[in-house]
Structure formats: C-alpha cells, structure tokens
N, C-alpha and C. Protein backbone atom coordinates (compact mmCIF):
# COMPACT_ATOMS: atom_id res chain seq x y z
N UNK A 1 0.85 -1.17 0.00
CA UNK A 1 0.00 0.00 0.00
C UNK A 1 0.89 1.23 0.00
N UNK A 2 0.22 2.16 -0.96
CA UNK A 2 1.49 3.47 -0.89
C UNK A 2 0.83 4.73 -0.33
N UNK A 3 1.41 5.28 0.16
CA UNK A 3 0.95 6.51 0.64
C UNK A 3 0.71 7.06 -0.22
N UNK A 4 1.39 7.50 -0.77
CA UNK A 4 1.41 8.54 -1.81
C UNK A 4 -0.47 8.59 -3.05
N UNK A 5 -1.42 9.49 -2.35
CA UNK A 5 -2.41 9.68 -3.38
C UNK A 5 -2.62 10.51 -4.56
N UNK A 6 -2.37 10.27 -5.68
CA UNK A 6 -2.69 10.98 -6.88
C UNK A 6 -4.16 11.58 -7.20
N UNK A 7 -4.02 13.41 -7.15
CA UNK A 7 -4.64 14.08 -6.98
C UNK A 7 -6.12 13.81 -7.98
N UNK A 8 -5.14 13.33 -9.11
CA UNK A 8 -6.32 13.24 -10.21
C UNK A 8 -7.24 11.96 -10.21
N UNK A 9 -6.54 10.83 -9.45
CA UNK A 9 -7.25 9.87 -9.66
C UNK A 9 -8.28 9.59 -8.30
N UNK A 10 -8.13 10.77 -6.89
CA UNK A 10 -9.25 11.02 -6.41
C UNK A 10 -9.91 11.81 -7.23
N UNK A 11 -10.05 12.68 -7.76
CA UNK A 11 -10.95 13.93 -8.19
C UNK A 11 -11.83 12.71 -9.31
N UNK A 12 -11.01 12.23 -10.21
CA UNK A 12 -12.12 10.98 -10.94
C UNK A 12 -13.62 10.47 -10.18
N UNK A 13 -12.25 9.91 -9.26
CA UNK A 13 -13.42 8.87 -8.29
C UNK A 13 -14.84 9.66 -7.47
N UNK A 14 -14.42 10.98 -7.02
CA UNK A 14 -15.56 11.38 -6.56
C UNK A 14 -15.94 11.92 -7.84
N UNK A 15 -15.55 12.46 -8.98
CA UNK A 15 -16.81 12.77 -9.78
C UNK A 15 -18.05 12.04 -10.13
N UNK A 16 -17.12 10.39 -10.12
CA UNK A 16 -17.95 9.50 -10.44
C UNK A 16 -18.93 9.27 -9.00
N UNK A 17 -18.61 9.36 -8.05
CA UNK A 17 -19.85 8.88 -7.06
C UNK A 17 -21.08 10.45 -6.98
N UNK A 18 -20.05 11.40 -7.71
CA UNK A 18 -21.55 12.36 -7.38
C UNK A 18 -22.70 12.34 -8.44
N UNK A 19 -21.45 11.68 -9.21
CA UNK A 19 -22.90 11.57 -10.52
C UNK A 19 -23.65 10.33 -10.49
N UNK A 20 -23.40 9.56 -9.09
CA UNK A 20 -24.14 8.66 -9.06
C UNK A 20 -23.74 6.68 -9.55
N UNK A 21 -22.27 7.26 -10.03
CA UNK A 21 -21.82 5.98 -10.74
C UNK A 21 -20.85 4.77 -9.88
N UNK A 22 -21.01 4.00 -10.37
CA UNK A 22 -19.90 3.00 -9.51
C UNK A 22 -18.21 3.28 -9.68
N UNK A 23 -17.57 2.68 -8.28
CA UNK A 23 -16.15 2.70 -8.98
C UNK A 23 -15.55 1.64 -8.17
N UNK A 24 -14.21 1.32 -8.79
CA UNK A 24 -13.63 -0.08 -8.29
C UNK A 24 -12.44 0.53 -7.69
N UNK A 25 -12.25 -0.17 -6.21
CA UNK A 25 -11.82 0.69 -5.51
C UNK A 25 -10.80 -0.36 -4.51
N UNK A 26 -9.65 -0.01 -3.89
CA UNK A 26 -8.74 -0.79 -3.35
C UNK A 26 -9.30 -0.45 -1.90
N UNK A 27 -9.69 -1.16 -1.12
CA UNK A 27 -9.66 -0.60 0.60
C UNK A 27 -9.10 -1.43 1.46
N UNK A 28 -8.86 -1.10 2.30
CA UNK A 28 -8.11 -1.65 3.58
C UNK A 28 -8.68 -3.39 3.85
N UNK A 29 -9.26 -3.68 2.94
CA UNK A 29 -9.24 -5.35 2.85
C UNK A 29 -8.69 -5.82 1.58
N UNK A 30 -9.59 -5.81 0.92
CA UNK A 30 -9.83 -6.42 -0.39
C UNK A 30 -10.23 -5.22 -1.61
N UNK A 31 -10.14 -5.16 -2.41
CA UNK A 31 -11.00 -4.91 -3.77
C UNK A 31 -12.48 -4.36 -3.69
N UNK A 32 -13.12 -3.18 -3.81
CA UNK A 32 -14.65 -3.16 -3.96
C UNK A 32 -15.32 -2.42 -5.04
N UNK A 33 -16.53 -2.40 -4.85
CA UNK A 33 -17.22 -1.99 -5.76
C UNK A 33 -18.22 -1.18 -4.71
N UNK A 34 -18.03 0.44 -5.05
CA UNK A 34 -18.17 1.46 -4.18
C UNK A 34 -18.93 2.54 -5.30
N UNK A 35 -20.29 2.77 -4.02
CA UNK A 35 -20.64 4.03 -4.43
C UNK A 35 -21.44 4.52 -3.60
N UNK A 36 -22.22 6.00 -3.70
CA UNK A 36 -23.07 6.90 -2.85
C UNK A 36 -23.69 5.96 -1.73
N UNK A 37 -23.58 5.76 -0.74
CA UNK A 37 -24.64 4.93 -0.07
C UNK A 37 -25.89 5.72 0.36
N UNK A 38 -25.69 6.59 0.15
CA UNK A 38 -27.52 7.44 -0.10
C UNK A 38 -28.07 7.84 -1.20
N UNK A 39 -27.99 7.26 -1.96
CA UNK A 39 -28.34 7.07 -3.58
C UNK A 39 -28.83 5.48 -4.31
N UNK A 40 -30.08 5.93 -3.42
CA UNK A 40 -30.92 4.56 -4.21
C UNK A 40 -30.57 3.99 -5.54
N UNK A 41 -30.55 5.03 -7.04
CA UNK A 41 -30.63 4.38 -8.17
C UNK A 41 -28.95 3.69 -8.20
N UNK A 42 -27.84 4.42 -7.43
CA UNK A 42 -26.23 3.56 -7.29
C UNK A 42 -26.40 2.66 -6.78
N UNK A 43 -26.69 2.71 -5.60
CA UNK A 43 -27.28 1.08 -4.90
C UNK A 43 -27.83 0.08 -5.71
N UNK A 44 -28.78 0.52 -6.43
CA UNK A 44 -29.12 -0.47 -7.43
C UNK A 44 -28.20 -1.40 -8.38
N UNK A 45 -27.35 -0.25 -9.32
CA UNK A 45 -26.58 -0.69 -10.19
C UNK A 45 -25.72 -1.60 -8.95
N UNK A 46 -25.23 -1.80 -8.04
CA UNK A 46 -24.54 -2.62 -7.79
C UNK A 46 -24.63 -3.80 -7.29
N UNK A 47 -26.01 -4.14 -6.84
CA UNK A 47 -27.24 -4.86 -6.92
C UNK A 47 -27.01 -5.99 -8.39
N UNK A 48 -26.84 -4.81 -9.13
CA UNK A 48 -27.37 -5.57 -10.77
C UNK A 48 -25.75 -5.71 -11.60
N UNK A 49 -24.83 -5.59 -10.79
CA UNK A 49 -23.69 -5.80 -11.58
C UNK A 49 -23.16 -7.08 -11.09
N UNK A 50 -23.31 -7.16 -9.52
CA UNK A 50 -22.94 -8.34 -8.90
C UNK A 50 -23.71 -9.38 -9.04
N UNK A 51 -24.96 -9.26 -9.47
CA UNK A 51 -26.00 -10.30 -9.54
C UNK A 51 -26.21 -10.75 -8.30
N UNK A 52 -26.43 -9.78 -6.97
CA UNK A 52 -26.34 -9.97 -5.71
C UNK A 52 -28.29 -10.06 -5.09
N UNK A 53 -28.33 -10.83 -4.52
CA UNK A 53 -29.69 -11.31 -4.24
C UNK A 53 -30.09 -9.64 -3.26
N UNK A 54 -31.01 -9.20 -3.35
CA UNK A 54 -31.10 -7.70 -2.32
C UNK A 54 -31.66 -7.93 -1.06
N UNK A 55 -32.04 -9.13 -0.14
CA UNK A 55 -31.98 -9.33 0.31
C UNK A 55 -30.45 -9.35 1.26
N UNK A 56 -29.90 -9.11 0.48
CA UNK A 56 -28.41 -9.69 1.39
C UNK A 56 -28.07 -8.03 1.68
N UNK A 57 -27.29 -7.98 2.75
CA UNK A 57 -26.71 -6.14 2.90
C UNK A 57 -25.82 -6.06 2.22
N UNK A 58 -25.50 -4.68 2.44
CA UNK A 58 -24.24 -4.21 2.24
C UNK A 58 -23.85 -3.38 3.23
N UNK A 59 -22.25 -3.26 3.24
CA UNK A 59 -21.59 -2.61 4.24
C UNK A 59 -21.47 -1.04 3.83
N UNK A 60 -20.94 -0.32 4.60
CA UNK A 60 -20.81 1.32 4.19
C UNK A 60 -19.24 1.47 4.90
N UNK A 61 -18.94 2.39 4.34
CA UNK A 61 -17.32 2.71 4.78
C UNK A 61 -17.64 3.96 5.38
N UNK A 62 -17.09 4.58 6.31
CA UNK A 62 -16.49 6.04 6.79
C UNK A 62 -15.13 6.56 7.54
N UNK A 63 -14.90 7.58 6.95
CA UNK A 63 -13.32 7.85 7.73
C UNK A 63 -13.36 8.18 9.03
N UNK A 64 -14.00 8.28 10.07
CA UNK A 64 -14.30 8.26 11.14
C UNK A 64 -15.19 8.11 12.12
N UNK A 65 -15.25 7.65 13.32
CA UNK A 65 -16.60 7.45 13.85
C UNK A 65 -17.44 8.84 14.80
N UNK A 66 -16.65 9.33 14.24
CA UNK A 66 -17.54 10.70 14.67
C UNK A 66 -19.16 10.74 13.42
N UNK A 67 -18.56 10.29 12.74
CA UNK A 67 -19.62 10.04 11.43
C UNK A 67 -20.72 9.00 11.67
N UNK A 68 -20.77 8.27 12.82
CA UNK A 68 -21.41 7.16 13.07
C UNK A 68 -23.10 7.43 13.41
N UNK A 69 -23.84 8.84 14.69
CA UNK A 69 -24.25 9.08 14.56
C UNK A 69 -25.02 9.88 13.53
N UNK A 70 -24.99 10.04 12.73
CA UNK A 70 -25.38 10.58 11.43
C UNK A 70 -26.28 9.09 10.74
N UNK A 71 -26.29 7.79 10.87
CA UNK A 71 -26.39 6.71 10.57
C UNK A 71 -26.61 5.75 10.97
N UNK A 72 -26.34 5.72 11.70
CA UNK A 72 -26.87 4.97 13.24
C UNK A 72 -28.02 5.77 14.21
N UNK A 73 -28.93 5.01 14.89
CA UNK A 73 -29.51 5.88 15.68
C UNK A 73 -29.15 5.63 17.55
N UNK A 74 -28.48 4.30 17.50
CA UNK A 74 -28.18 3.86 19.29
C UNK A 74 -27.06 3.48 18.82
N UNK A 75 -25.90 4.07 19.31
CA UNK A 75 -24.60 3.40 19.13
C UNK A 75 -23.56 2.74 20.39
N UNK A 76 -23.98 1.88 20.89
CA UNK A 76 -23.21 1.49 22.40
C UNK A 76 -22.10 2.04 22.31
N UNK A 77 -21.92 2.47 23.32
CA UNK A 77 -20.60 2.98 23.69
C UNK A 77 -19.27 2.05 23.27
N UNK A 78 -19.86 0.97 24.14
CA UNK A 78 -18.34 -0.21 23.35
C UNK A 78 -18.18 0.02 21.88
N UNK A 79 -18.94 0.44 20.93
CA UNK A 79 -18.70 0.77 19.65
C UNK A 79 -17.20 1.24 19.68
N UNK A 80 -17.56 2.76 20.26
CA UNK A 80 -16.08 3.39 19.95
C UNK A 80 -14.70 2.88 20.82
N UNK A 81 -15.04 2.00 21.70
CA UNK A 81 -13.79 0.91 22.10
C UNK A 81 -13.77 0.24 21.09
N UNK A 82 -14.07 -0.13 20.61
CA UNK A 82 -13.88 -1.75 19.52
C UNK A 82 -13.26 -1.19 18.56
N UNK A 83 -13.81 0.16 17.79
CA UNK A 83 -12.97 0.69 16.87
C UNK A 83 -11.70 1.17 16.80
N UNK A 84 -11.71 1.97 18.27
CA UNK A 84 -9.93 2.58 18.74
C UNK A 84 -9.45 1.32 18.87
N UNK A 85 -9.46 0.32 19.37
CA UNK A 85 -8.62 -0.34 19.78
C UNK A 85 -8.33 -1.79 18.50
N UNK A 86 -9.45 -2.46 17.27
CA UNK A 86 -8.99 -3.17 16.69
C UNK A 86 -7.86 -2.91 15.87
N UNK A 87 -7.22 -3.98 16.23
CA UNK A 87 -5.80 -3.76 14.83
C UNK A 87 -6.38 -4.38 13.37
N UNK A 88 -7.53 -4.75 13.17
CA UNK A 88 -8.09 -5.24 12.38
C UNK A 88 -8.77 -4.68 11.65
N UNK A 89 -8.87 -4.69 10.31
CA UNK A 89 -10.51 -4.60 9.50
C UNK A 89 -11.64 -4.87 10.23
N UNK A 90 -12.20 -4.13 11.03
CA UNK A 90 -13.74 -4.49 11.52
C UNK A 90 -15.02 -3.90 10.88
N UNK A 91 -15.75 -4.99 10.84
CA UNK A 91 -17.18 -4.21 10.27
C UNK A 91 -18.16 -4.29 11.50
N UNK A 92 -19.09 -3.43 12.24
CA UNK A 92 -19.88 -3.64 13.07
C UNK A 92 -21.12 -3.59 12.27
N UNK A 93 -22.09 -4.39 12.44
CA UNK A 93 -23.77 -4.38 12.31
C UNK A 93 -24.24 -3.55 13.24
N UNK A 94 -25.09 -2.67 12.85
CA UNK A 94 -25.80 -1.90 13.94
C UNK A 94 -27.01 -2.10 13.76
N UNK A 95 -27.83 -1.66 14.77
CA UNK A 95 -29.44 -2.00 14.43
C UNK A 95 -29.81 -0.27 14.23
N UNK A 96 -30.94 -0.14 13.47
CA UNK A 96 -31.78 1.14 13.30
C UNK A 96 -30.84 1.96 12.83
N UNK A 97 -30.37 1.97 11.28
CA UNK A 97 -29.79 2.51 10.87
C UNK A 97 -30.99 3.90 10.14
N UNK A 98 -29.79 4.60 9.25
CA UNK A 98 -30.94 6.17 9.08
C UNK A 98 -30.12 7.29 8.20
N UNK A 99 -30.86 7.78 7.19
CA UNK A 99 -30.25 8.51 6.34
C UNK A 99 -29.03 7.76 5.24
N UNK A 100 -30.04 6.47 5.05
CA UNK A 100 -28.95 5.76 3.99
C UNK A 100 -30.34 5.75 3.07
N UNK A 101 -29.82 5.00 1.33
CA UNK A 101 -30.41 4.43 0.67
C UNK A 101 -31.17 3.31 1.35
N UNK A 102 -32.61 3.09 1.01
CA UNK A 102 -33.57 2.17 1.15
C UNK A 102 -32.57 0.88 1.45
N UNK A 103 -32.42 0.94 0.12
CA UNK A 103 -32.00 -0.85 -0.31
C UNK A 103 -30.47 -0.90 0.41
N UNK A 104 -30.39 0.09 0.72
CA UNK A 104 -28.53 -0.48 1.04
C UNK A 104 -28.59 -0.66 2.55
N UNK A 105 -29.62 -0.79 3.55
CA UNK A 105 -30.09 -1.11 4.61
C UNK A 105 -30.51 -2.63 4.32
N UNK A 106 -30.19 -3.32 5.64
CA UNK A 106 -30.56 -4.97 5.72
C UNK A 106 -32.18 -4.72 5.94
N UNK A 107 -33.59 -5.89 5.78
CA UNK A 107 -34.41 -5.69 5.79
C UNK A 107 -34.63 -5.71 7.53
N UNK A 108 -34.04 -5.96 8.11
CA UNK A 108 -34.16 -5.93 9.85
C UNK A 108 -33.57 -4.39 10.33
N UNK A 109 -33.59 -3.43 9.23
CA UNK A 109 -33.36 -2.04 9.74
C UNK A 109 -31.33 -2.02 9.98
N UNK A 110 -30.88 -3.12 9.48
CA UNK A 110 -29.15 -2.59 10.38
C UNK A 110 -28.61 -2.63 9.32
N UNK A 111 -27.49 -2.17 9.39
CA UNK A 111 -26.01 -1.62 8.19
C UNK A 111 -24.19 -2.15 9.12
N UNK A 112 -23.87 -2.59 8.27
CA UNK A 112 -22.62 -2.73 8.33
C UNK A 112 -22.20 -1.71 8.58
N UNK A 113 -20.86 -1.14 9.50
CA UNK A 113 -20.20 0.24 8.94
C UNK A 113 -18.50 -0.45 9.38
N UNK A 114 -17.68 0.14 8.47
CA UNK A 114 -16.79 0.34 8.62
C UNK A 114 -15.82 1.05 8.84
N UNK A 115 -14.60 1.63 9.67
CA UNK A 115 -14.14 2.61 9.51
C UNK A 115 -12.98 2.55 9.06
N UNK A 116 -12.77 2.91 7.95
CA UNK A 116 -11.80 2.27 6.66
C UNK A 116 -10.14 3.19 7.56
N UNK A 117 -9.23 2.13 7.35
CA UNK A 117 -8.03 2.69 7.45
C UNK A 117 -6.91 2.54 6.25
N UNK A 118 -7.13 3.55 5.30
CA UNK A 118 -6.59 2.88 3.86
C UNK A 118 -6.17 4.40 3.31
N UNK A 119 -5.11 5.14 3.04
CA UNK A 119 -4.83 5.91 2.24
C UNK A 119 -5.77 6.87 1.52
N UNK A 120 -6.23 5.81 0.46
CA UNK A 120 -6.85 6.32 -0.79
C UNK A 120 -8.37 6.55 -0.20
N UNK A 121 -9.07 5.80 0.51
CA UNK A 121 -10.25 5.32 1.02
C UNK A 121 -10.15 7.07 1.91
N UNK A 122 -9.22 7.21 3.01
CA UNK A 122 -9.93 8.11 3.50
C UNK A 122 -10.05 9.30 3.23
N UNK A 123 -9.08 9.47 1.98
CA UNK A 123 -8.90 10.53 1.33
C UNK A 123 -10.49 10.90 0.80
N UNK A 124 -10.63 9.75 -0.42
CA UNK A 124 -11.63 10.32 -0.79
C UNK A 124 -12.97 10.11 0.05
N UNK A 125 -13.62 9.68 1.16
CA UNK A 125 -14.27 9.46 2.02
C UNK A 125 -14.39 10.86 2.51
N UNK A 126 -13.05 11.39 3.31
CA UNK A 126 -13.35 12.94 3.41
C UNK A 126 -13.96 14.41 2.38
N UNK A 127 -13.43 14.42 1.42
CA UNK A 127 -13.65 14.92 0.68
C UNK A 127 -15.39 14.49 0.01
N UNK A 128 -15.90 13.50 -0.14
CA UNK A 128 -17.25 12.95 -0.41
C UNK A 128 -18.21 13.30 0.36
N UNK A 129 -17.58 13.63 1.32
CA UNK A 129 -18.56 13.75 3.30
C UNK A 129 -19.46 13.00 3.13
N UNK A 130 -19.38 11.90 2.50
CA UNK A 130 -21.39 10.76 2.71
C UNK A 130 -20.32 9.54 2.61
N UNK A 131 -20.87 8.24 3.42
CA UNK A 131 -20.42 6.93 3.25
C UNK A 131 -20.86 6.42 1.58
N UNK A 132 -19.53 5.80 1.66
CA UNK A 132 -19.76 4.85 0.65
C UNK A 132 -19.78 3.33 0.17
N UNK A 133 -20.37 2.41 0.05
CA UNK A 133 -21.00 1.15 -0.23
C UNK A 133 -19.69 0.38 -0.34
N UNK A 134 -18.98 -0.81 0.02
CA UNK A 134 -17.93 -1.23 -0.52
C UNK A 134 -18.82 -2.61 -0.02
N UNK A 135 -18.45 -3.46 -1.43
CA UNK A 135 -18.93 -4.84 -1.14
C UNK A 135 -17.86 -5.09 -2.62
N UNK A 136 -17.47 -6.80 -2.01
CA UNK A 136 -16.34 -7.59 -3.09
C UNK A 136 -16.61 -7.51 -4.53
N UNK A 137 -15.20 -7.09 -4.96
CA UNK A 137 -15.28 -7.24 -6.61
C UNK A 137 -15.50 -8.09 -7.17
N UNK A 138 -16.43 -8.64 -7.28
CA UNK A 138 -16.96 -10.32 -7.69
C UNK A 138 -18.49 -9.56 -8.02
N UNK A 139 -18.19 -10.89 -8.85
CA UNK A 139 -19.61 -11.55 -9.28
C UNK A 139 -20.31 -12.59 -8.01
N UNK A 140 -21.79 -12.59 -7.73
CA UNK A 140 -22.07 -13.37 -6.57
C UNK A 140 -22.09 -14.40 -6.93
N UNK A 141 -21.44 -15.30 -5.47
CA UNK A 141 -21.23 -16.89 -5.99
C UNK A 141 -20.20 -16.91 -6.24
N UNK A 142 -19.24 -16.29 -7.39
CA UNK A 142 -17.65 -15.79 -7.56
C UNK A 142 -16.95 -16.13 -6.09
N UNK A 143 -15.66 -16.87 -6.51
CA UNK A 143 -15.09 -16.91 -5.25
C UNK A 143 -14.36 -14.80 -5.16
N UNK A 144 -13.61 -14.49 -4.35
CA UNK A 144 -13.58 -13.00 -3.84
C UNK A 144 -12.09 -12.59 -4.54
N UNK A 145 -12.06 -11.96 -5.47
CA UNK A 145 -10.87 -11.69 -5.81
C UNK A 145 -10.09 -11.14 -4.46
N UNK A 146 -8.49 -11.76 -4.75
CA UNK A 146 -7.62 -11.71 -3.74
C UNK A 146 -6.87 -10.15 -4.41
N UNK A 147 -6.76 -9.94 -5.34
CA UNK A 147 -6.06 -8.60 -5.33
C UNK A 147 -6.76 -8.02 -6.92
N UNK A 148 -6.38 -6.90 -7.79
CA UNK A 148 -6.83 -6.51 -8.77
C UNK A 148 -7.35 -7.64 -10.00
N UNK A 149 -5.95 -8.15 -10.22
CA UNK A 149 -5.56 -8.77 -11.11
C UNK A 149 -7.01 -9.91 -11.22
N UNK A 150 -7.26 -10.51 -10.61
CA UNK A 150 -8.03 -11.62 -10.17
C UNK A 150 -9.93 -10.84 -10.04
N UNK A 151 -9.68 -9.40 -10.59
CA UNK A 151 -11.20 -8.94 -10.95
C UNK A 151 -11.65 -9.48 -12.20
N UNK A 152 -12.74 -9.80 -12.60
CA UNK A 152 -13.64 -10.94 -13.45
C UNK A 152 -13.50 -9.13 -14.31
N UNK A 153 -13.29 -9.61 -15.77
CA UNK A 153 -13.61 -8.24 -16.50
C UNK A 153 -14.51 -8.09 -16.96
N UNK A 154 -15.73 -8.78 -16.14
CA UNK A 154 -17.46 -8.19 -16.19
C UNK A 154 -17.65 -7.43 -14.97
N UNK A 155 -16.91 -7.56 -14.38
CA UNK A 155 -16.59 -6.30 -13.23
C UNK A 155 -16.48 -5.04 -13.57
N UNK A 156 -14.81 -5.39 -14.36
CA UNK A 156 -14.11 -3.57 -14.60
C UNK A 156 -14.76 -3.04 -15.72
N UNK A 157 -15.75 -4.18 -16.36
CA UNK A 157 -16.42 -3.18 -17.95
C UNK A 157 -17.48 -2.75 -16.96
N UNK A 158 -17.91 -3.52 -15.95
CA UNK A 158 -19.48 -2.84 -15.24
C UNK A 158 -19.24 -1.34 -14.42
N UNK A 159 -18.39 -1.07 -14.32
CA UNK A 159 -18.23 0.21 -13.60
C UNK A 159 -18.27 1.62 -14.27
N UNK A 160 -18.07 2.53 -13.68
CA UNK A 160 -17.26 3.93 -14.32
C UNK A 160 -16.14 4.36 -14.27
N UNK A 161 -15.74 3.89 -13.44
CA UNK A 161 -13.84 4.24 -12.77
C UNK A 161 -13.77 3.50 -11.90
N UNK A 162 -12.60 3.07 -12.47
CA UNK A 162 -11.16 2.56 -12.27
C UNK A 162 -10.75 2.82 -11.27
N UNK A 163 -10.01 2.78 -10.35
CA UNK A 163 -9.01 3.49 -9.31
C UNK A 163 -7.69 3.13 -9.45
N UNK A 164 -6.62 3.97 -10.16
CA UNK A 164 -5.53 3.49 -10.38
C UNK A 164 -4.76 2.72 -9.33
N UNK A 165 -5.03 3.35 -7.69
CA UNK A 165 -4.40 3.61 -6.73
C UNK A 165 -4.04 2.22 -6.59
N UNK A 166 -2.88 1.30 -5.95
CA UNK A 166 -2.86 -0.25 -5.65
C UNK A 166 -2.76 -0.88 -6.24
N UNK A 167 -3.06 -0.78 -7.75
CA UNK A 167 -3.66 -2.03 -8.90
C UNK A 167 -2.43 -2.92 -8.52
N UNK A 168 -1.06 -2.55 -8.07
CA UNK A 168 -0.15 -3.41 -8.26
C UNK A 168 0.00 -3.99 -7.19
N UNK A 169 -0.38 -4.11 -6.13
CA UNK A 169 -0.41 -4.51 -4.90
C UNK A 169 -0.88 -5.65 -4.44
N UNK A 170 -0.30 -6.65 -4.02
CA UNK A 170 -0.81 -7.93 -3.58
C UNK A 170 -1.94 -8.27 -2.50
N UNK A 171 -2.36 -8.50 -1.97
CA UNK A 171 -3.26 -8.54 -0.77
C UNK A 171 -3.34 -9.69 -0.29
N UNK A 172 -3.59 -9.92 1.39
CA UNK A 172 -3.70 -11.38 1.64
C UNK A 172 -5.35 -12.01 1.23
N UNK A 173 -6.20 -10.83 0.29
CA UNK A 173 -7.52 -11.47 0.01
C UNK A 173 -8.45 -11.37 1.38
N UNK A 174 -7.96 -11.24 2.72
CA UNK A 174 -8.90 -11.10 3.61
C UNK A 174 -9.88 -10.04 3.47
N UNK A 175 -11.57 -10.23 3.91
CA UNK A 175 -12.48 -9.59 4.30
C UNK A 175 -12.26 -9.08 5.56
N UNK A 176 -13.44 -8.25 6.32
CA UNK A 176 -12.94 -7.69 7.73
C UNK A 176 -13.81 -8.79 8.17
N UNK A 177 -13.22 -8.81 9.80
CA UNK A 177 -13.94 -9.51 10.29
C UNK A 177 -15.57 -8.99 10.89
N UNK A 178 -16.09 -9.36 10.74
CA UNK A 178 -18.23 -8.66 10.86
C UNK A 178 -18.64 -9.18 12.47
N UNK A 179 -19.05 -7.96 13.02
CA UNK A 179 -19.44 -8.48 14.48
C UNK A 179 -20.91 -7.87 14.97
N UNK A 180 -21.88 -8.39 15.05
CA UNK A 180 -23.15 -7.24 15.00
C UNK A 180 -23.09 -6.93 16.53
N UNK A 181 -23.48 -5.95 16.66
CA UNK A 181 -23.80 -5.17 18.09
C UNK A 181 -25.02 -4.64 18.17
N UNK A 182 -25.54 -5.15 19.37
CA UNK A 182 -26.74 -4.70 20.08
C UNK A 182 -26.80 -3.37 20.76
N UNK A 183 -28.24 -2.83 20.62
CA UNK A 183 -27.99 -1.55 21.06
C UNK A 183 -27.47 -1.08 22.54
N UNK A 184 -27.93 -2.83 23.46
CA UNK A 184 -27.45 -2.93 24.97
C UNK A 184 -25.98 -3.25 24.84
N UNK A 185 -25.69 -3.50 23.76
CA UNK A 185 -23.83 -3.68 23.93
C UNK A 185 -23.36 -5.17 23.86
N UNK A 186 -24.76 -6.11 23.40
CA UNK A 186 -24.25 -7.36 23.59
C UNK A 186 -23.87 -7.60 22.23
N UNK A 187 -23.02 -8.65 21.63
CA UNK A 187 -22.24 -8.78 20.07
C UNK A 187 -22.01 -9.90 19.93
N UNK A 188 -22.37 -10.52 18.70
CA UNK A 188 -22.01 -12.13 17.89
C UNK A 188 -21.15 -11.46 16.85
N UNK A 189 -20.27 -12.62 16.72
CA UNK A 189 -19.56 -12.60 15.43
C UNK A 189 -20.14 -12.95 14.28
N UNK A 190 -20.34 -12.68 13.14
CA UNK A 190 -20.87 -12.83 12.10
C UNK A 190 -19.92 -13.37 11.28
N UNK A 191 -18.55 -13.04 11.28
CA UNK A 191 -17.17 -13.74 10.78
C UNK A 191 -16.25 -13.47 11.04
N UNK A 192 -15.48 -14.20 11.67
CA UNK A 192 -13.62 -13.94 11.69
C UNK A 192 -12.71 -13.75 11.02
C-alpha cells in the first residue's frame, strides 16, 4: 500500500460517485465496488452488476466514527472501544440505521459500517462527506478476488472508474472480520 495519493485519480473517483456511478476501488481489505450509499438508483446498479440477491446487505465505509451518529440511531458505547482499539478490518452491524439508501439497509433495519483505514479510502471518504458502499469485486457466488488482477472483467467493464491507486499490490484477500452489536452492547460474530 502506498501513501502517496494521486490528486487526479481522487478527483475521478468522486466525480464518479456524485454523478451517481460506480467505482472499483482498493480498501483496507480487499478490492470493492463502491458508491453513494444514499443514492438509491447507485445502490441499485450494484445490486445488478454483482448479480447480488437484495436481500443480502451491504456494508458502508467512513473515515471516522464521529460520522457514526449521522447513521446509526443507538450506538453502544463499546462501539467506539472496539474501533480505537482493533488492529483489524472491523465491520460492526448496527441495528436502526438512518439517512442511507432504502436498499442499502438490511431488511431488519441494520447496516454494516466500517471505519476504513486505507490511504486512498480516506482521502476520498473525506472529501465525499457521505459513506460509501464497498462490497467484493466479484460476481455473486464468484469466489472473492484476492487482489486486482483476479477482478472478473465483467466487473471492470461494469463500472465507471477505475481506481488506479494499488492495482499493483498484492493482498492477503482477507475480508474484515463482521461483528453485529446490540444496542445494549451485547455482540455475535458474524465472521472472523
């Protein structure tokens, strides 16, 4: 992963999420396919690129958890322990999520969130000020591409942009690990 972010190839990427479009994007796990998460008709397209059942969620990214209320409506306190302190990719489930797209909410009212620790991710995350959707560069059913290279090119034709940032970069292929939290603070793992 490089520090170093190229000015132009954020300014791309958010043009493309304000106009509503998808983009393929390197984050602090894996590979995604990212856009507006308060933009029903984007939500869709990614719905219909992955061939993803809509029943199933999706996660949301943000560069900080100060951003959490905005989206959440009960956030246990252990929240913001779990986040300062994982050395990990974590995704928390929350219940009674708010001010997202319809569909990009689970039908039991909760949302994934993540708080991305990735270069490129929080760059443009800040600059966007709204979460954005990251779910695997795959096709559903597709096993999960482990780094660029290994994106299905019914992927990279389904998008709008590219993200130069990483393409060359290996990855160990891990997802974050998913832990849902109750609004009393109690939590199952959903995956390790």
């Amino acid at each position: 992963m490089s520090a170093f972010v190229d000015r132009e190839d954020l300014n791309k990427a958010l043009e493309t999420l304000k106009a509503g479009g998808l983009i393929l994007y390197p984050t602090d796990t894996i590979w995604g396919i990212g856009c507006d998460a308060t933009n029903r008709e984007a939500v869709e397209k990614v719905f219909q690129l992955k061939g993803r059942d809509k029943s199933k969620s999706l996660i949301i990214l943000l560069h900080n958890d100060n951003q959490l209320a905005s989206y959440v409506n009960e956030i246990p306190d252990v929240a913001y322990q779990l986040i300062e302190y994982t050395d990990k990719p974590l995704t928390i489930v929350y219940s009674n999520a708010k001010n997202l797209a319809p569909n990009a909410i689970a039908e039991d009212g909760s949302i994934g969130i993540r708080i991305v620790k990735h270069p490129f991710c929080e760059q443009l995350l800040q600059r966007f000020r709204k979460p954005i959707i990251s779910t695997s560069a795959n096709i559903s059913g597709e096993p999960t591409a482990k780094d660029f290279d290994e994106i299905a090119e019914e992927i990279k034709v389904g998008v709008d942009y590219i993200v130069a940032y990483d393409r060359h970069v290996k990855t160990d292929g891990k997802s974050s690990t998913i832990m849902k939290l109750d609004p009393s603070g109690k939590f199952e793992f959903i995956r390790k």
